[in-house]
C-alpha atoms as a PDB file:
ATOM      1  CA  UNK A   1       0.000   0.000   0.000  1.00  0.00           C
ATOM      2  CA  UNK A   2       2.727   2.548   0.654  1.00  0.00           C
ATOM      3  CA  UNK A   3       5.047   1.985  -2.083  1.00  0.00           C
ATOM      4  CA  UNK A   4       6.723   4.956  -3.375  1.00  0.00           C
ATOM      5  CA  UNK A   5       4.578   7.877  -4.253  1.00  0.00           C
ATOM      6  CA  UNK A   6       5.538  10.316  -6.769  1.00  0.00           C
ATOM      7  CA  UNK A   7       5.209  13.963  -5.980  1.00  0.00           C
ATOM      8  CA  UNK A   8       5.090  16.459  -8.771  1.00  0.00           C
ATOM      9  CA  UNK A   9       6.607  20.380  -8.123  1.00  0.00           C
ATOM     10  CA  UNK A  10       4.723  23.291  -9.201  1.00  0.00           C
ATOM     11  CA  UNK A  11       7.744  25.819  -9.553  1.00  0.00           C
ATOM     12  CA  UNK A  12       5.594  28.941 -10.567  1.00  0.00           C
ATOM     13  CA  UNK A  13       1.391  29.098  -9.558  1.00  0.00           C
ATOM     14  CA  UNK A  14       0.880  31.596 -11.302  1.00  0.00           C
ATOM     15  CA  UNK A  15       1.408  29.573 -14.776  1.00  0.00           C
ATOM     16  CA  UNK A  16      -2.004  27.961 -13.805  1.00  0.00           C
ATOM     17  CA  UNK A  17      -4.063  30.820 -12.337  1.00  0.00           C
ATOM     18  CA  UNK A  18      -3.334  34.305 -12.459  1.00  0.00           C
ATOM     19  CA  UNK A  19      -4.503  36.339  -9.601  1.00  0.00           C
ATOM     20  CA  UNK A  20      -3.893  39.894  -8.116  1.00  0.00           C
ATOM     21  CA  UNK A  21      -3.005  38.649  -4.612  1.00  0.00           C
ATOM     22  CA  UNK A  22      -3.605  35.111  -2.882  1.00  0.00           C
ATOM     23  CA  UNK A  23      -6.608  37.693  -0.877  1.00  0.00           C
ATOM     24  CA  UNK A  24      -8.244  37.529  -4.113  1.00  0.00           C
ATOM     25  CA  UNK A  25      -8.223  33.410  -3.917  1.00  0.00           C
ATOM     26  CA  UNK A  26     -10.202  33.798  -0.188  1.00  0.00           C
ATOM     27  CA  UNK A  27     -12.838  36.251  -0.622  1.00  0.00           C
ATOM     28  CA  UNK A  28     -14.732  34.010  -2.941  1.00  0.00           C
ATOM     29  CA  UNK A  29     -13.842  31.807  -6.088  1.00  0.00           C
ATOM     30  CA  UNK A  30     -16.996  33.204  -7.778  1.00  0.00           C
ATOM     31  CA  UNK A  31     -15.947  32.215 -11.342  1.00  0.00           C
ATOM     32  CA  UNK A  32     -14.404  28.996 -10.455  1.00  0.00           C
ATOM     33  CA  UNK A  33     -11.047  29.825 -11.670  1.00  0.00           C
ATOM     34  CA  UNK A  34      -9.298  27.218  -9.438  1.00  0.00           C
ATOM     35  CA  UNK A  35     -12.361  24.794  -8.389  1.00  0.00           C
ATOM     36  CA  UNK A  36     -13.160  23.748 -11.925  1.00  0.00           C
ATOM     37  CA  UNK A  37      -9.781  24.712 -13.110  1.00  0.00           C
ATOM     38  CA  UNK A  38      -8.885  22.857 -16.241  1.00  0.00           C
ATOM     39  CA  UNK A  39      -4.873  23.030 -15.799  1.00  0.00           C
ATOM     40  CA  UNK A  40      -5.489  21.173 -12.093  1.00  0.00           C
ATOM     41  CA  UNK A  41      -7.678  18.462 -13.710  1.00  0.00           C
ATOM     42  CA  UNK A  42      -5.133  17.795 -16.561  1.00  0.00           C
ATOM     43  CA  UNK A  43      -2.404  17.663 -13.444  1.00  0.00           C
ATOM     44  CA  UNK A  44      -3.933  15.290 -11.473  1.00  0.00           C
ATOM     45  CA  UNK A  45      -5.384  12.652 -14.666  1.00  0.00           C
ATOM     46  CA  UNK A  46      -0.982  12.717 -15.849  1.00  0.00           C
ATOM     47  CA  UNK A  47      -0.796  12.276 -11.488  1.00  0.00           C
ATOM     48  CA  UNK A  48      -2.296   8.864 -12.347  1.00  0.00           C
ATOM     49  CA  UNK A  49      -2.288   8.718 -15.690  1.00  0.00           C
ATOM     50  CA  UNK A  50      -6.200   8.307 -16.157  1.00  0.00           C
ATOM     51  CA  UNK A  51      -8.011  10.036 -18.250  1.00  0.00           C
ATOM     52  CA  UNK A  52     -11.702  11.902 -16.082  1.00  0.00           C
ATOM     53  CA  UNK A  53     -11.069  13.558 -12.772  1.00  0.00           C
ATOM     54  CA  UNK A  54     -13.608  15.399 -10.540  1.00  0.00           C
ATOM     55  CA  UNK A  55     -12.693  17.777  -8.116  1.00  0.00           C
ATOM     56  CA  UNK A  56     -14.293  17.076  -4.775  1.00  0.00           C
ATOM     57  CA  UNK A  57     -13.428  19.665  -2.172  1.00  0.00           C
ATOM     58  CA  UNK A  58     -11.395  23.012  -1.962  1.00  0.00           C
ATOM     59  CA  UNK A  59      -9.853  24.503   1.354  1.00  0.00           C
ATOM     60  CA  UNK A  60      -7.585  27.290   2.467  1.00  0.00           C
ATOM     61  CA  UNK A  61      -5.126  27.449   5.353  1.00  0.00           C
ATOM     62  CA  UNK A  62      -3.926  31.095   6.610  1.00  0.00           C
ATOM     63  CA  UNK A  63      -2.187  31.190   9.851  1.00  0.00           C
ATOM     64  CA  UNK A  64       0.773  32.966  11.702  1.00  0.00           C
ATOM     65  CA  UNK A  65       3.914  31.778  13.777  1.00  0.00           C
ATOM     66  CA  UNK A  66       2.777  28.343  15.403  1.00  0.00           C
ATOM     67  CA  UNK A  67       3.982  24.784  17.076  1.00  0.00           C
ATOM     68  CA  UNK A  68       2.702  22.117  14.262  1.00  0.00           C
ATOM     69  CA  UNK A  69       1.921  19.136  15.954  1.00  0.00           C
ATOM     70  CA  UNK A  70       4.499  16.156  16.262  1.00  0.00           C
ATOM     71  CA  UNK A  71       2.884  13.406  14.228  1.00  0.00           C
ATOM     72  CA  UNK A  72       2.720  12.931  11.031  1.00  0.00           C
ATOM     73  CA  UNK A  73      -0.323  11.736   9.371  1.00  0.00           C
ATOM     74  CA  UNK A  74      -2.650  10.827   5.800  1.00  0.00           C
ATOM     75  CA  UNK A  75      -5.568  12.328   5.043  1.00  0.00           C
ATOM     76  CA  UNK A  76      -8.838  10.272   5.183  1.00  0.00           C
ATOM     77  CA  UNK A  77      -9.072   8.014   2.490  1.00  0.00           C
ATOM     78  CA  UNK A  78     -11.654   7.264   0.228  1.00  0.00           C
ATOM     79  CA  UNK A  79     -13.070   4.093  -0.714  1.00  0.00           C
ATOM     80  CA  UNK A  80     -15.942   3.060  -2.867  1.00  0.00           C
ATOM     81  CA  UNK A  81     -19.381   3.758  -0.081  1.00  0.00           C
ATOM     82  CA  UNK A  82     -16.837   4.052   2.925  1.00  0.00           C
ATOM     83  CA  UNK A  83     -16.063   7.860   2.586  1.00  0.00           C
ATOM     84  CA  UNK A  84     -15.747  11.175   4.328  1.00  0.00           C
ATOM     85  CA  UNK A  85     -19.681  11.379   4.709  1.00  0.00           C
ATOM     86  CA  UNK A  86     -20.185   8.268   6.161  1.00  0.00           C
ATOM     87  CA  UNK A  87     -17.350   6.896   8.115  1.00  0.00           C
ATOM     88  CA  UNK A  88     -14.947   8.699  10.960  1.00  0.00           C
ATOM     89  CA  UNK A  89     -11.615   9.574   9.760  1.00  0.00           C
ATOM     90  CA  UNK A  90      -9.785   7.068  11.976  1.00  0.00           C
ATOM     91  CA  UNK A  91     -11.773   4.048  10.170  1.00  0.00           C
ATOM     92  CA  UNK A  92     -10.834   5.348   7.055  1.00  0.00           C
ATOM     93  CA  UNK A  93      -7.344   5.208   7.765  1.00  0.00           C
ATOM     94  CA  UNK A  94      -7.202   2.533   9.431  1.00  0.00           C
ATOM     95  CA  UNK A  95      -8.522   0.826   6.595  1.00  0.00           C
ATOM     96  CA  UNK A  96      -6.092   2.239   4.191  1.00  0.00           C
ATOM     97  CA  UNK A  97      -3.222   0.689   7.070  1.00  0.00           C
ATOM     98  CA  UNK A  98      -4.599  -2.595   6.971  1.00  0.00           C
ATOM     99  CA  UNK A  99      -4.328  -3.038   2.986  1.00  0.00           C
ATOM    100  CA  UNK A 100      -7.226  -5.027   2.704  1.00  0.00           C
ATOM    101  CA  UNK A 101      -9.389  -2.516   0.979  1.00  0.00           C
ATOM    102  CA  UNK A 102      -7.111  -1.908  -1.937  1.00  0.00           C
ATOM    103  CA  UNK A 103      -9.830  -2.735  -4.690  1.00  0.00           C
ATOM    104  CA  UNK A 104     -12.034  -0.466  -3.547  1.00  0.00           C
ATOM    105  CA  UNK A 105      -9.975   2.826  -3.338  1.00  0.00           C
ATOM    106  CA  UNK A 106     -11.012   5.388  -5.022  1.00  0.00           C
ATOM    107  CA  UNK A 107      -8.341   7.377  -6.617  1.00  0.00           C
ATOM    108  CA  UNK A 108      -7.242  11.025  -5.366  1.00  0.00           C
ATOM    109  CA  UNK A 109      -5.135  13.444  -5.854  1.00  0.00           C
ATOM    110  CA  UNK A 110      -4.332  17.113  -4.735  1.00  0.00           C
ATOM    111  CA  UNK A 111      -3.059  20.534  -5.721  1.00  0.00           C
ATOM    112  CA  UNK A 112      -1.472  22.651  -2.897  1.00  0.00           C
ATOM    113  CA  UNK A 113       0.044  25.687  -3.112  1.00  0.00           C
ATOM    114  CA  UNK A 114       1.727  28.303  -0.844  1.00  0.00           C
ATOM    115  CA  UNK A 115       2.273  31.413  -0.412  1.00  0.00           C
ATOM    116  CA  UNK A 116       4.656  32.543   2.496  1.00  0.00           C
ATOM    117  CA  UNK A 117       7.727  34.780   2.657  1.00  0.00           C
ATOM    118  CA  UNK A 118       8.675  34.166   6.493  1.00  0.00           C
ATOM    119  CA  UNK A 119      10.657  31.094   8.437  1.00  0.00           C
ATOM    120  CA  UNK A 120      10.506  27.889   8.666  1.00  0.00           C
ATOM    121  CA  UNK A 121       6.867  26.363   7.757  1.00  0.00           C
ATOM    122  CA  UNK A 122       8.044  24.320   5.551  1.00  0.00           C
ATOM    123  CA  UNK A 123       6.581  20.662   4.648  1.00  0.00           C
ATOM    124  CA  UNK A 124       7.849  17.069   5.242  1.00  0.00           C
ATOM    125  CA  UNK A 125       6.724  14.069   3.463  1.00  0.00           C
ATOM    126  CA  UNK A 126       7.747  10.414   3.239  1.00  0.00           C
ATOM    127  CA  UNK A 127       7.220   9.655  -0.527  1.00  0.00           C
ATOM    128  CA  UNK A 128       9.606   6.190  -0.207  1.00  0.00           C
ATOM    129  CA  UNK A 129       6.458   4.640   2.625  1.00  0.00           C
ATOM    130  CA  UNK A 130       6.386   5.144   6.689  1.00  0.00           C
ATOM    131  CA  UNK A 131       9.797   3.506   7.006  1.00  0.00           C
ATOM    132  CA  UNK A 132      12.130   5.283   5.038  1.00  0.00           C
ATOM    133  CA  UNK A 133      13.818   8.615   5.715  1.00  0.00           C
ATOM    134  CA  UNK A 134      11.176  11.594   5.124  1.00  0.00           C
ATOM    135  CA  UNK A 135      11.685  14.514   2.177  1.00  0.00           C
ATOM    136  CA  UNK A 136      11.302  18.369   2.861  1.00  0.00           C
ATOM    137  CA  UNK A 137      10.007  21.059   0.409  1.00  0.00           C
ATOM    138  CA  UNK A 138      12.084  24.009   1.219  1.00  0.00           C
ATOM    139  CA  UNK A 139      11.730  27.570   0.679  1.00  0.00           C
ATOM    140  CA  UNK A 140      11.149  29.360  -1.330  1.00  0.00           C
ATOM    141  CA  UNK A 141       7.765  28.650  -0.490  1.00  0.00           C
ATOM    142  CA  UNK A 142       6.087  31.477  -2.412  1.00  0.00           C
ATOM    143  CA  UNK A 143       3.995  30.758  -5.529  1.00  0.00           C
ATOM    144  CA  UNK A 144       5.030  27.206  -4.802  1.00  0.00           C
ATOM    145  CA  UNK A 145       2.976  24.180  -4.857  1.00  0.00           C
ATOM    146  CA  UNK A 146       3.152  20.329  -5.139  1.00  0.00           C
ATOM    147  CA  UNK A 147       0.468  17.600  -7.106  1.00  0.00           C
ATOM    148  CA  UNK A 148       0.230  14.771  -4.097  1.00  0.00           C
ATOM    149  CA  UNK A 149      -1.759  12.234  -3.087  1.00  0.00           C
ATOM    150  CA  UNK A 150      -1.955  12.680   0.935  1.00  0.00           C
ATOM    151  CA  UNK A 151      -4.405   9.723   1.843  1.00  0.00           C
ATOM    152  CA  UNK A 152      -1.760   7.590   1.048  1.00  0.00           C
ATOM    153  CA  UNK A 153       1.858   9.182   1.794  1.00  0.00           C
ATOM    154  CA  UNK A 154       2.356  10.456   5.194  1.00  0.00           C
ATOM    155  CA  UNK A 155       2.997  13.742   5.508  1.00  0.00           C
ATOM    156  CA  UNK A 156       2.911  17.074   8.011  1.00  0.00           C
ATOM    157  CA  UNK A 157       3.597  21.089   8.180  1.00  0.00           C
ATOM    158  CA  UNK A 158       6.083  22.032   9.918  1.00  0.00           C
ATOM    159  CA  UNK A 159       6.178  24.823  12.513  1.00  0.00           C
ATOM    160  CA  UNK A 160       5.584  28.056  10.868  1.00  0.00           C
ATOM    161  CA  UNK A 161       7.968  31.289  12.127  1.00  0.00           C
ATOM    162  CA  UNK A 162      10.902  31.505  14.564  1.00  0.00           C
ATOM    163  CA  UNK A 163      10.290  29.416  17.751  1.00  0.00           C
ATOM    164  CA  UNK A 164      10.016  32.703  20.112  1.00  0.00           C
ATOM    165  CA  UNK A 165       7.159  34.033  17.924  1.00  0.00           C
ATOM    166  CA  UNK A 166       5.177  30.903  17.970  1.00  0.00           C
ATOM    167  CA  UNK A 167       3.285  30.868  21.607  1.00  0.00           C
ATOM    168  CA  UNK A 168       0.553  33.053  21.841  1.00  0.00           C
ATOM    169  CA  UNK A 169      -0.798  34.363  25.199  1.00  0.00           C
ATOM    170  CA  UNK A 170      -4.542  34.632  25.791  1.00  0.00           C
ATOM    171  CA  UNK A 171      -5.186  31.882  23.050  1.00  0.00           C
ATOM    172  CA  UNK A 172      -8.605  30.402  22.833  1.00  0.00           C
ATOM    173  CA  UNK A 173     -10.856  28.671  21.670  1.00  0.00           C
ATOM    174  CA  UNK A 174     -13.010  31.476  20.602  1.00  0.00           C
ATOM    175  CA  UNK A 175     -10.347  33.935  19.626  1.00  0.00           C
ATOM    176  CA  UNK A 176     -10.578  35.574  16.006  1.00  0.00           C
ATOM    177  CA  UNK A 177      -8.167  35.799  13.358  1.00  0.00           C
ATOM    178  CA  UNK A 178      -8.243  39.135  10.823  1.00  0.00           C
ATOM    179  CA  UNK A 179      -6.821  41.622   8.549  1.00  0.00           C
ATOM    180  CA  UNK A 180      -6.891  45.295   9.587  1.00  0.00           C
ATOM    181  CA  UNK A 181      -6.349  47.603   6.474  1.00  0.00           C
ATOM    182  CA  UNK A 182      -5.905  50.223   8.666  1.00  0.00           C
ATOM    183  CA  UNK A 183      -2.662  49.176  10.079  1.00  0.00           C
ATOM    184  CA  UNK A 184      -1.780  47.006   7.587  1.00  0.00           C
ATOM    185  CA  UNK A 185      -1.528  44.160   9.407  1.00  0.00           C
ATOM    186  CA  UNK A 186      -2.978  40.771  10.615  1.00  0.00           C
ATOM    187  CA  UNK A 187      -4.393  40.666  14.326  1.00  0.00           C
ATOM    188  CA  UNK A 188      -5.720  38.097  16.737  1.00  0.00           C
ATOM    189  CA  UNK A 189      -8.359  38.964  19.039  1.00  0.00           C
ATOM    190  CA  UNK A 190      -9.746  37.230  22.724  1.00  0.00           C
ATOM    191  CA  UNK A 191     -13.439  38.766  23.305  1.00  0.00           C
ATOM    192  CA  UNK A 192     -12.561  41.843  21.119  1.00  0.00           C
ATOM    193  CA  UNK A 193      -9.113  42.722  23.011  1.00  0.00           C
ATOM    194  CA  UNK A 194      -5.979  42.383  20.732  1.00  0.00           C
ATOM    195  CA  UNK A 195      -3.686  39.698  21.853  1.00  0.00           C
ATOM    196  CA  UNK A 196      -0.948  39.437  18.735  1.00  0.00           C
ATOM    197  CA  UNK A 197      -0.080  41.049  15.362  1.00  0.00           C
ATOM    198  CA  UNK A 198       1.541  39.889  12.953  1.00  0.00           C
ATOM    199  CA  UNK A 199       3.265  41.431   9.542  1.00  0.00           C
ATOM    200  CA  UNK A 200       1.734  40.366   6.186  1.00  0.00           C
ATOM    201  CA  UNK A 201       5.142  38.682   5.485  1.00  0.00           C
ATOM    202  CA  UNK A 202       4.709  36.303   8.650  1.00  0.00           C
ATOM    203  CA  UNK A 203       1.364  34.789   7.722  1.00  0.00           C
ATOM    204  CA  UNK A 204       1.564  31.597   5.660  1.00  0.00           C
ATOM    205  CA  UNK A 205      -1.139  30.555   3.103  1.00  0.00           C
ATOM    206  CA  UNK A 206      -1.811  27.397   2.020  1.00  0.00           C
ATOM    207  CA  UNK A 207      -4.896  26.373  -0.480  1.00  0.00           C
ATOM    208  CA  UNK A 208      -5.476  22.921  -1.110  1.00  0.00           C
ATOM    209  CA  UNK A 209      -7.516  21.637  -3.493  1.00  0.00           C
ATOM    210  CA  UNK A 210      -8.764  17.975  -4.268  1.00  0.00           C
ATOM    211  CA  UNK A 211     -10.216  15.653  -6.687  1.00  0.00           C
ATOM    212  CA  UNK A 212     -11.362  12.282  -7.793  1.00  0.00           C
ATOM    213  CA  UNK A 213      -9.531  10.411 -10.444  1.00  0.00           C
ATOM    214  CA  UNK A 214     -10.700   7.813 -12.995  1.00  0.00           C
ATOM    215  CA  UNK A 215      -9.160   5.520 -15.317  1.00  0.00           C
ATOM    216  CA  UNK A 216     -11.832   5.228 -17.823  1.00  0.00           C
ATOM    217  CA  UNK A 217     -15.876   5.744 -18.126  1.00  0.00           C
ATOM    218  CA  UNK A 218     -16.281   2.037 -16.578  1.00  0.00           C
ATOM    219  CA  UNK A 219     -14.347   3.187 -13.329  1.00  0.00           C
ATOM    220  CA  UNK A 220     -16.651   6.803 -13.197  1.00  0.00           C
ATOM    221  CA  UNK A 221     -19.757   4.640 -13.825  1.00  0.00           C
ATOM    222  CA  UNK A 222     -18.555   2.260 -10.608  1.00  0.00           C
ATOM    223  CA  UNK A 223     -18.143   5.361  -8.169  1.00  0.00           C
ATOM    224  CA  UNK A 224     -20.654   7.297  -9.123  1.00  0.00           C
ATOM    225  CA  UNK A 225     -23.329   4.646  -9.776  1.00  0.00           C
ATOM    226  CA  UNK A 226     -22.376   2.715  -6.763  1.00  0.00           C
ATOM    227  CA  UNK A 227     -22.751  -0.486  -8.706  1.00  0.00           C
ATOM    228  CA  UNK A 228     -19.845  -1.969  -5.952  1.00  0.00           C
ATOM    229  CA  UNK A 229     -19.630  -0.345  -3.097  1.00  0.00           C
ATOM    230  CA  UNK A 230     -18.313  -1.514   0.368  1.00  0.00           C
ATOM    231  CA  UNK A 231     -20.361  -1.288   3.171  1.00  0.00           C
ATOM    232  CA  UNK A 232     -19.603  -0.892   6.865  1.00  0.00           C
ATOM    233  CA  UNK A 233     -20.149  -4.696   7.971  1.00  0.00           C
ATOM    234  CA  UNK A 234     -18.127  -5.871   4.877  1.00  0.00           C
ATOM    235  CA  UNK A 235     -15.642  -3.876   6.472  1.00  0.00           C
ATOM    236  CA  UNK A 236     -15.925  -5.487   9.532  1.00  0.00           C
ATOM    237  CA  UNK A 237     -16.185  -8.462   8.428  1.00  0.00           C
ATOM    238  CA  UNK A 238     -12.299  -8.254   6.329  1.00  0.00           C
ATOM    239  CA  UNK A 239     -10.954  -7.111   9.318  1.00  0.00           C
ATOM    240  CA  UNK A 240     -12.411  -9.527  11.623  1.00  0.00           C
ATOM    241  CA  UNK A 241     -11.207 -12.131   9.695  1.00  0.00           C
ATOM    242  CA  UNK A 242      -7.499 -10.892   8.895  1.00  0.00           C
ATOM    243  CA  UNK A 243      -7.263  -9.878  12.916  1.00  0.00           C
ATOM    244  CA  UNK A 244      -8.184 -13.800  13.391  1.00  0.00           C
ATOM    245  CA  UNK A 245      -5.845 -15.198  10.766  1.00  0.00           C
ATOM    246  CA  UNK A 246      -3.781 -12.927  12.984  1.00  0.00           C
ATOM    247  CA  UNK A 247      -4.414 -14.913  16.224  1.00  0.00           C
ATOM    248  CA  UNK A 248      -5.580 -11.728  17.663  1.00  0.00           C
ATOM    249  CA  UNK A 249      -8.109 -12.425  20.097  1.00  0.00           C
ATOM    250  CA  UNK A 250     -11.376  -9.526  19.301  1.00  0.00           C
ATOM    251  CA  UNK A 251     -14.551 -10.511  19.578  1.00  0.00           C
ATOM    252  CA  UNK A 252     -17.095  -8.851  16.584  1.00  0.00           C
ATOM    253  CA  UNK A 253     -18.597  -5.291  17.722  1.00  0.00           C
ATOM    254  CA  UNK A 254     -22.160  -4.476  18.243  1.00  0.00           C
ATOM    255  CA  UNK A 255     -21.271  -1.110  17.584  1.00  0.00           C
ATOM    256  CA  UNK A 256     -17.906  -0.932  15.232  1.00  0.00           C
ATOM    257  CA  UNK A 257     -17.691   3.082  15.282  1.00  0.00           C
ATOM    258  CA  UNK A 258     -17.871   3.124  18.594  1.00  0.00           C
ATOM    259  CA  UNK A 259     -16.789   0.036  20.652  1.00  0.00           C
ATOM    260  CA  UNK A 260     -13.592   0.980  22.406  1.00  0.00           C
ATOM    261  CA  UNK A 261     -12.542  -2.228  22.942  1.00  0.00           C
ATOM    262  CA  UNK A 262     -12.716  -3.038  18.571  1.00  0.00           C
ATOM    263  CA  UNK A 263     -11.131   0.549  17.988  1.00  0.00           C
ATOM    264  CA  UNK A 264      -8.164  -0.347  20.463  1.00  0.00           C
ATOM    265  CA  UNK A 265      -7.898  -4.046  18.272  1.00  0.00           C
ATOM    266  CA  UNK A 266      -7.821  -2.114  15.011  1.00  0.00           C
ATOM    267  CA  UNK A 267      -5.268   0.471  15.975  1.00  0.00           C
ATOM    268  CA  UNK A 268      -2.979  -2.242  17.635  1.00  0.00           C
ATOM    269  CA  UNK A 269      -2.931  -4.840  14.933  1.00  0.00           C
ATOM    270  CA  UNK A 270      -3.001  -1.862  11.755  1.00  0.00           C
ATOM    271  CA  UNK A 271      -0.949   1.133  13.333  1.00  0.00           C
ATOM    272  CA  UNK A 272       2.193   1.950  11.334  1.00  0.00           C
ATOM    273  CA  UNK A 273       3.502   5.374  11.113  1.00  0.00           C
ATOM    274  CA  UNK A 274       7.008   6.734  10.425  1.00  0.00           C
ATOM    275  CA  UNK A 275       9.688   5.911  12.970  1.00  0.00           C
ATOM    276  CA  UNK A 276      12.658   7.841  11.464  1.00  0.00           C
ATOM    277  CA  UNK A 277      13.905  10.401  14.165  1.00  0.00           C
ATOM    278  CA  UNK A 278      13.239  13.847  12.251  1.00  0.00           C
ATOM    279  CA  UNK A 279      12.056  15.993  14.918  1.00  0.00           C
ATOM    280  CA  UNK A 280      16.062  17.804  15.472  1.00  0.00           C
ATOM    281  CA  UNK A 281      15.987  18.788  11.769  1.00  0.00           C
ATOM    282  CA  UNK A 282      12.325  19.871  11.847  1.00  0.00           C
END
């Protein structure tokens, strides 16, 4: 399942969509410049080679100096009726893990870009599988992006901005995030009081964008028609009896989302997750 994964490098954005500023990409894609954006469906069908792709989802990441988390991760997978809609992240991937669902994955790939002229914030993938040494897309990191496919190569971002700018007191849950033209910078707010600014040139963008790919009209006819879809208890059921052939002792769940004791089976047998020691260099 994790065999190598080829990531492609997007040296110049702008060569696929031209905008004023990456501001122009958040206030609203009105005209569908990048969601239906030809160039990003011809980049993703040479991804895989495949000739229809849909794009499924679009998303935008804007933050300041921050502590990324530790772990690295994929992205939920999708599989033909088990998807996003349906099914808890942590089933999907531990699904994916398991390799037992393999002929029912439905193809994905992704388009993400940056835009970000401060430190660090860079990303780290493991294109060779879980085991082998990681990768990192330096900077420059402006303009830049990357065709990936994230549900099944691990991957994180790394801390954004010099480690003394990262904490930031009075942080919570409720706290607001926003540009103020009037002093030309970004500010974070607690219950209207300002608690940090930043400079435009410390805030990192990221847009991500995603879609389905297809090898030919039978395979769009299969996903979309749901002539063969998997369903929840034929999930079960694979795992139950791999975790068996195993000689791992689980009895079958009532309740498979939710049954601690089957969750804590799955993610004993199925966990696997990069082990190389990265963290110094991160």
């Amino acid at each position: 399942m994790f065999q190598r994964r080829q990531i492609a490098f997007i040296e110049d954005v702008s060569e696929l969509v031209t905008v004023a500023a990456w501001q122009d990409i958040v206030r609203v894609d009105l005209d569908g410049i990048l969601f239906y954006n030809a160039k990003f469906l011809e980049l993703v069908k040479g991804y895989w080679r495949c000739g229809y792709a849909k794009p499924t989802l679009m998303l935008f990441n804007i933050c300041g100096p921050h502590q990324a988390g530790l772990s690295p991760h994929l992205d939920a997978t999708t599989f033909r009726g088990v998807r996003i809609e349906n099914t808890p992240v942590w089933m999907q991937n531990i699904m994916v893990k398991s390799g037992l669902f393999t002929d029912y994955l439905v193809k994905m790939a992704q388009v993400i870009t940056w835009c970000y002229r401060g430190e660090e914030g860079t990303f780290t993938y493991w294109p060779d599988g879980p085991l082998e040494p990681p990768r990192r897309l330096q900077h420059p990191l402006w303009n830049r992006g990357v065709v990936v496919q994230n549900e099944l190569m691990f991957h994180r971002g790394d801390a954004v901005g010099r480690p003394d700018q990262r904490a930031v007191d009075g942080l919570k849950h409720r706290s607001l995030m926003a540009y103020s033209a009037v002093q030309g910078r970004w500010e974070i707010t607690t219950d209207g009081a300002p608690i940090r600014t930043y400079d435009p040139a410390q805030i990192r963008f990221l847009a991500h964008w995603n879609a389905e790919v297809y090898a030919d009209m039978d395979e769009v006819r299969r996903v979309m028609d749901h002539t063969d879809d998997l369903t929840h208890q034929m999930v079960v059921d694979r795992l139950l009896a791999d975790m068996r052939a195993k000689n791992v002792a689980v009895s079958e769940p009532n309740d498979p989302l939710h049954d601690l004791d089957w969750i804590h089976a799955l993610m004993h047998t199925y966990t696997i997750a990069p082990t190389t020691d990265w963290n110094a260099a991160a």
